[in-house]
N, C-alpha and C. Protein backbone atom coordinates (compact mmCIF):
# COMPACT_ATOMS: atom_id res chain seq x y z
N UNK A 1 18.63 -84.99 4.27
CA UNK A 1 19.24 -84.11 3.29
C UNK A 1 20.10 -83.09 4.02
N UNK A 2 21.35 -82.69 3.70
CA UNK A 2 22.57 -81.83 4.00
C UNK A 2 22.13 -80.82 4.09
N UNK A 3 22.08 -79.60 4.82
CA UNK A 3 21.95 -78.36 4.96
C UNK A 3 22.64 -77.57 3.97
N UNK A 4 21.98 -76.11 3.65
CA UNK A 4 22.75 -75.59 3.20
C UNK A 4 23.35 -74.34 4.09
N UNK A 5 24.27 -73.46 3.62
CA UNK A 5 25.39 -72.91 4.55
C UNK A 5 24.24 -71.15 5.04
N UNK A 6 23.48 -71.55 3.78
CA UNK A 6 22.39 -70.21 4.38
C UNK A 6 21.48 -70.36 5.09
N UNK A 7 21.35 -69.41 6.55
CA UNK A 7 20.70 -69.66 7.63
C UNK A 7 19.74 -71.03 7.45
N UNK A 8 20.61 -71.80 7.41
CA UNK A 8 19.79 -73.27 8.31
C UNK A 8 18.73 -73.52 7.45
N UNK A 9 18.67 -73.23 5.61
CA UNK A 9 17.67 -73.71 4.81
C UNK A 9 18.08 -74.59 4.16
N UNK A 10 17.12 -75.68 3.48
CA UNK A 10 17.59 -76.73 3.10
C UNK A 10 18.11 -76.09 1.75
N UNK A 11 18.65 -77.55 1.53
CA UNK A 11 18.79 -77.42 -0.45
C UNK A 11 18.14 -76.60 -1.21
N UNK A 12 18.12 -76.60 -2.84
CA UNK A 12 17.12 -76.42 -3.74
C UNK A 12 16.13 -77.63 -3.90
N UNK A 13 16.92 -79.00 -3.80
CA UNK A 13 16.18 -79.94 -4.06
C UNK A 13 14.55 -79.74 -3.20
N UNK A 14 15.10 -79.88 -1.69
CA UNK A 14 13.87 -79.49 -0.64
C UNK A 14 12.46 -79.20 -1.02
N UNK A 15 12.82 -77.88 -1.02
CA UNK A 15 11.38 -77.08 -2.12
C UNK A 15 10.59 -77.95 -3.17
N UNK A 16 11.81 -78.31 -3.86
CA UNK A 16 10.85 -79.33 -5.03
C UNK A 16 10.24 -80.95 -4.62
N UNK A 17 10.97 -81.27 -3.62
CA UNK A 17 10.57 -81.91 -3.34
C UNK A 17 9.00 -81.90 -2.23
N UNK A 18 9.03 -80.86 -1.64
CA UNK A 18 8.13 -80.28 -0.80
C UNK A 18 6.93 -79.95 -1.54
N UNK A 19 6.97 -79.85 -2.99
CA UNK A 19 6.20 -79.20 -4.47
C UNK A 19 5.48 -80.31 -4.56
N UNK A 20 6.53 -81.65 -4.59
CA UNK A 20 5.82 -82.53 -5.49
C UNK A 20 5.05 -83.11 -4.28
N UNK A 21 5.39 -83.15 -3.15
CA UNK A 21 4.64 -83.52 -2.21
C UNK A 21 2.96 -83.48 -2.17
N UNK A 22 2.86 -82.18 -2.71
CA UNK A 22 1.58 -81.87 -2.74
C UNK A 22 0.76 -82.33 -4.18
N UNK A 23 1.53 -83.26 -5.23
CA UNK A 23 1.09 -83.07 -6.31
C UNK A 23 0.46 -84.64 -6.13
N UNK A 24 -0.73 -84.90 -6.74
CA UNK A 24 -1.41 -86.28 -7.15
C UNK A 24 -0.45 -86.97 -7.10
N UNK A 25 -0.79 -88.95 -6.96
CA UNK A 25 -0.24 -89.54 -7.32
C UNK A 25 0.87 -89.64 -9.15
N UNK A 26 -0.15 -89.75 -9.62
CA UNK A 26 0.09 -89.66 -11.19
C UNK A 26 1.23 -88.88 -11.43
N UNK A 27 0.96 -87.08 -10.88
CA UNK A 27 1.86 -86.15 -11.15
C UNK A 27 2.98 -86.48 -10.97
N UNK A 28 2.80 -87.13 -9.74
CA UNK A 28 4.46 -87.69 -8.69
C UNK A 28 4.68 -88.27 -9.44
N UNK A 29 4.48 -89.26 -9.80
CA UNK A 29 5.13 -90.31 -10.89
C UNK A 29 5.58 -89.99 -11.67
N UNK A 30 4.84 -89.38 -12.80
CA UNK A 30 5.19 -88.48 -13.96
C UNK A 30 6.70 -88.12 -14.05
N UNK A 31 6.43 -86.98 -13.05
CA UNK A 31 7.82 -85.71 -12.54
C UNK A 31 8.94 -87.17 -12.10
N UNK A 32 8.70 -87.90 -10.98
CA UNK A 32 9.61 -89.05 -10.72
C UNK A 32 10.46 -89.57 -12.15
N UNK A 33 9.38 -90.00 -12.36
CA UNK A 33 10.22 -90.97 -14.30
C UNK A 33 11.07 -89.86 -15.23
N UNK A 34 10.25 -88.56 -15.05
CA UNK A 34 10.82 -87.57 -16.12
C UNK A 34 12.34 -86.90 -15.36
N UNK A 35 12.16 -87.22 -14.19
CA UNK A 35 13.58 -86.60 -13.47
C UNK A 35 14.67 -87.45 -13.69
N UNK A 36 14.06 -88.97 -13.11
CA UNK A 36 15.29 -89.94 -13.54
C UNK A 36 15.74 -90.32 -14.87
N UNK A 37 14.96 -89.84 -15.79
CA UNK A 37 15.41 -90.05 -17.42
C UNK A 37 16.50 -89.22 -17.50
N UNK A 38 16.12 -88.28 -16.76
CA UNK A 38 16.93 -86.88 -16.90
C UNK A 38 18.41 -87.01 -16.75
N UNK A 39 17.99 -87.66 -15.19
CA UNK A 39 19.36 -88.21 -14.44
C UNK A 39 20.28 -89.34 -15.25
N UNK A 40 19.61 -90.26 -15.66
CA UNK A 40 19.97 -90.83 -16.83
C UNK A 40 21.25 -90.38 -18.13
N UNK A 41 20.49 -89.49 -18.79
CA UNK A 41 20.77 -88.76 -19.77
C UNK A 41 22.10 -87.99 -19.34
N UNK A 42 22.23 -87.23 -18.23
CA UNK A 42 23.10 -86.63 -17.62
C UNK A 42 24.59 -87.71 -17.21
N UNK A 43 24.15 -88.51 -16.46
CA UNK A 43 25.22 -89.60 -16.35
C UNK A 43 25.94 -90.48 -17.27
N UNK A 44 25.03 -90.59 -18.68
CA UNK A 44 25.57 -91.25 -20.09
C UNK A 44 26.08 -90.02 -20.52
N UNK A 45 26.21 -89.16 -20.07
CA UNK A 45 27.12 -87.48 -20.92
C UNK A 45 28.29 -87.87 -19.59
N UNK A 46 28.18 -87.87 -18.60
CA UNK A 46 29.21 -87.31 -17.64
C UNK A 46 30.09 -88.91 -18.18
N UNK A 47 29.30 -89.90 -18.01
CA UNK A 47 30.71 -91.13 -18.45
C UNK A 47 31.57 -90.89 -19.75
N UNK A 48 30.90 -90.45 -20.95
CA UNK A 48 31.69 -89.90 -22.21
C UNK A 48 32.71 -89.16 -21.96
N UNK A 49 32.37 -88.11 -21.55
CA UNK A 49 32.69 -86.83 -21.30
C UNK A 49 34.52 -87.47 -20.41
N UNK A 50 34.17 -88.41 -19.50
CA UNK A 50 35.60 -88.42 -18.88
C UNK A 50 36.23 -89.26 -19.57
N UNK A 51 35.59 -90.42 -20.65
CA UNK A 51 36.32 -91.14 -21.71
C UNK A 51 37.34 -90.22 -22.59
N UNK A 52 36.58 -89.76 -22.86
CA UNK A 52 37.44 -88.41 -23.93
C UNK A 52 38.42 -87.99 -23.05
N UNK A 53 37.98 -87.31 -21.84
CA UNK A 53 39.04 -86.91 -21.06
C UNK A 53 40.55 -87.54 -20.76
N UNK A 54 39.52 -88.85 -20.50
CA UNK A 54 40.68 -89.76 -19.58
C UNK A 54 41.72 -90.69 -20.41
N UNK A 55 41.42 -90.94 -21.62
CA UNK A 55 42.04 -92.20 -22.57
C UNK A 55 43.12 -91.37 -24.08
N UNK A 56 43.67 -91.74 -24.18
CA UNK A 56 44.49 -91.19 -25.39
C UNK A 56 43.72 -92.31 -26.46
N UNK A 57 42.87 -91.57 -27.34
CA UNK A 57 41.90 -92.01 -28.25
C UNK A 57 41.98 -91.59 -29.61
N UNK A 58 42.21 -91.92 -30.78
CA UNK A 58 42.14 -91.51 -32.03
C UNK A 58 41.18 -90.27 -32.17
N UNK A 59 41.28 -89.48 -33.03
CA UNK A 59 40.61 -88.42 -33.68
C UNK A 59 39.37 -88.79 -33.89
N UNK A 60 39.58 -90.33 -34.32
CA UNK A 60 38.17 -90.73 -35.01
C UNK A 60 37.47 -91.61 -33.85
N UNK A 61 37.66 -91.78 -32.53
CA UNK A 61 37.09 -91.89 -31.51
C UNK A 61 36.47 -90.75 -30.75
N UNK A 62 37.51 -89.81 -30.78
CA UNK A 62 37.33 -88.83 -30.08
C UNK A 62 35.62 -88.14 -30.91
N UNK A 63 35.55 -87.95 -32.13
CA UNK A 63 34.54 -87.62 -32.58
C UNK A 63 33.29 -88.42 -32.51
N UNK A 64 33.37 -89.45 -32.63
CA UNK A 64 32.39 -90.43 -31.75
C UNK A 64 31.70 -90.20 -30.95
N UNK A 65 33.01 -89.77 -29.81
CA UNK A 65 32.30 -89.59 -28.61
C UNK A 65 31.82 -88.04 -28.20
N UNK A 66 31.82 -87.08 -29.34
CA UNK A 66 31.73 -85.55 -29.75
C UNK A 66 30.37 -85.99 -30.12
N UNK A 67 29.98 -86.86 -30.88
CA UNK A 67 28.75 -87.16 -31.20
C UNK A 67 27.81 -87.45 -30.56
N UNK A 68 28.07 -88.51 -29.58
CA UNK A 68 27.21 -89.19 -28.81
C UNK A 68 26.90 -88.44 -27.70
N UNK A 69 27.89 -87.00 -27.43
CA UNK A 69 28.09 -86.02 -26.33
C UNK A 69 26.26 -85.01 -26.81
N UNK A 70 26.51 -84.99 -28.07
CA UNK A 70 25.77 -83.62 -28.72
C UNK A 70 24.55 -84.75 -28.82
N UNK A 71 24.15 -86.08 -28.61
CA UNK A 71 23.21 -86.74 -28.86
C UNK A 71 22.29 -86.65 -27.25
N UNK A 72 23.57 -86.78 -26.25
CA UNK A 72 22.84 -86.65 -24.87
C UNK A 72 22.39 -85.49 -24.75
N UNK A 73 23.17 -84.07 -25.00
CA UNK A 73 23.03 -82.50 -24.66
C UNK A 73 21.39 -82.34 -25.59
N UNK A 74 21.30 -82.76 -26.42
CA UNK A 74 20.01 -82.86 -27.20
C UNK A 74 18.66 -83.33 -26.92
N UNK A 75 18.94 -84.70 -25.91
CA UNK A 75 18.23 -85.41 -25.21
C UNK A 75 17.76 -84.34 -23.96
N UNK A 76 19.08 -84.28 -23.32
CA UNK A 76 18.70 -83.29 -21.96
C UNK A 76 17.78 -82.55 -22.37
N UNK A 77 18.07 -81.70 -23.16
CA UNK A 77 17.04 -80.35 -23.25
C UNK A 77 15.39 -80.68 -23.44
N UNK A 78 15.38 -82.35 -24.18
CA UNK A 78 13.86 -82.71 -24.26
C UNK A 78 13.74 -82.48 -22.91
N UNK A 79 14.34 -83.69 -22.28
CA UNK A 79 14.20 -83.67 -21.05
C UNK A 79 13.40 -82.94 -19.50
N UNK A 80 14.73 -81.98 -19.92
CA UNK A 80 14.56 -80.76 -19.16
C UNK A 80 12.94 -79.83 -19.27
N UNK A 81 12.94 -79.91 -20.29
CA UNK A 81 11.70 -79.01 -21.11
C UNK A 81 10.57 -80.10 -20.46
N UNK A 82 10.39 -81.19 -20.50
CA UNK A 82 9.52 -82.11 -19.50
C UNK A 82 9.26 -82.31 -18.61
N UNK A 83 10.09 -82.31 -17.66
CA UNK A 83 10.50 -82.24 -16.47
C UNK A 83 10.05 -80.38 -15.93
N UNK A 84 10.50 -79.65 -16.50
CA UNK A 84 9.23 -77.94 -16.43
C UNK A 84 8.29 -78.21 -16.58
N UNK A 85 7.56 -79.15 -18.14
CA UNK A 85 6.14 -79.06 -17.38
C UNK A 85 5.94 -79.98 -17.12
N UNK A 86 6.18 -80.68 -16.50
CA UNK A 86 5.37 -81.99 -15.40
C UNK A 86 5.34 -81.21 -13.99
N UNK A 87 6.18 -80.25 -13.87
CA UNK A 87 5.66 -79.67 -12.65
C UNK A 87 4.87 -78.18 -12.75
């Protein structure tokens, strides 16, 4: 993992990862599945997100994909809220 630019400490990731280190099998898992859903969820928003951006798309596409945007941002927050307490 990449350093960060403050005295020679790692990431944020680090720590959490250093967290889960200590946590049961199960927990690990848990937090594992609930992170990558996460990651998931995040990457089906970031591909939309540059569709819209990137394509000259009807109004009535464009809202589509306004939809399916506010369907992931909705998801995340389960998510997220899971991913707090699994750890």
């Amino acid at each position: 993992m990449p350093r960060s630019g403050r005295s020679g400490m790692l990431g944020p990731g680090a720590s959490t990862a250093r967290a889960a280190a200590t946590f049961r099998d199960k927990d690990r898992r848990r937090l594992y599945d609930t992170v990558t859903r996460l990651h998931a969820v995040n990457s089906r928003s970031w591909d939309t997100e540059d569709r819209v951006r990137g394509a000259l798309l009807s109004s009535a596409q464009v809202a589509y994909c306004k939809r399916e945007i506010d369907q992931f941002n909705a998801e995340r927050i389960l998510r997220a809220a899971a991913a707090a307490q699994a750890n």
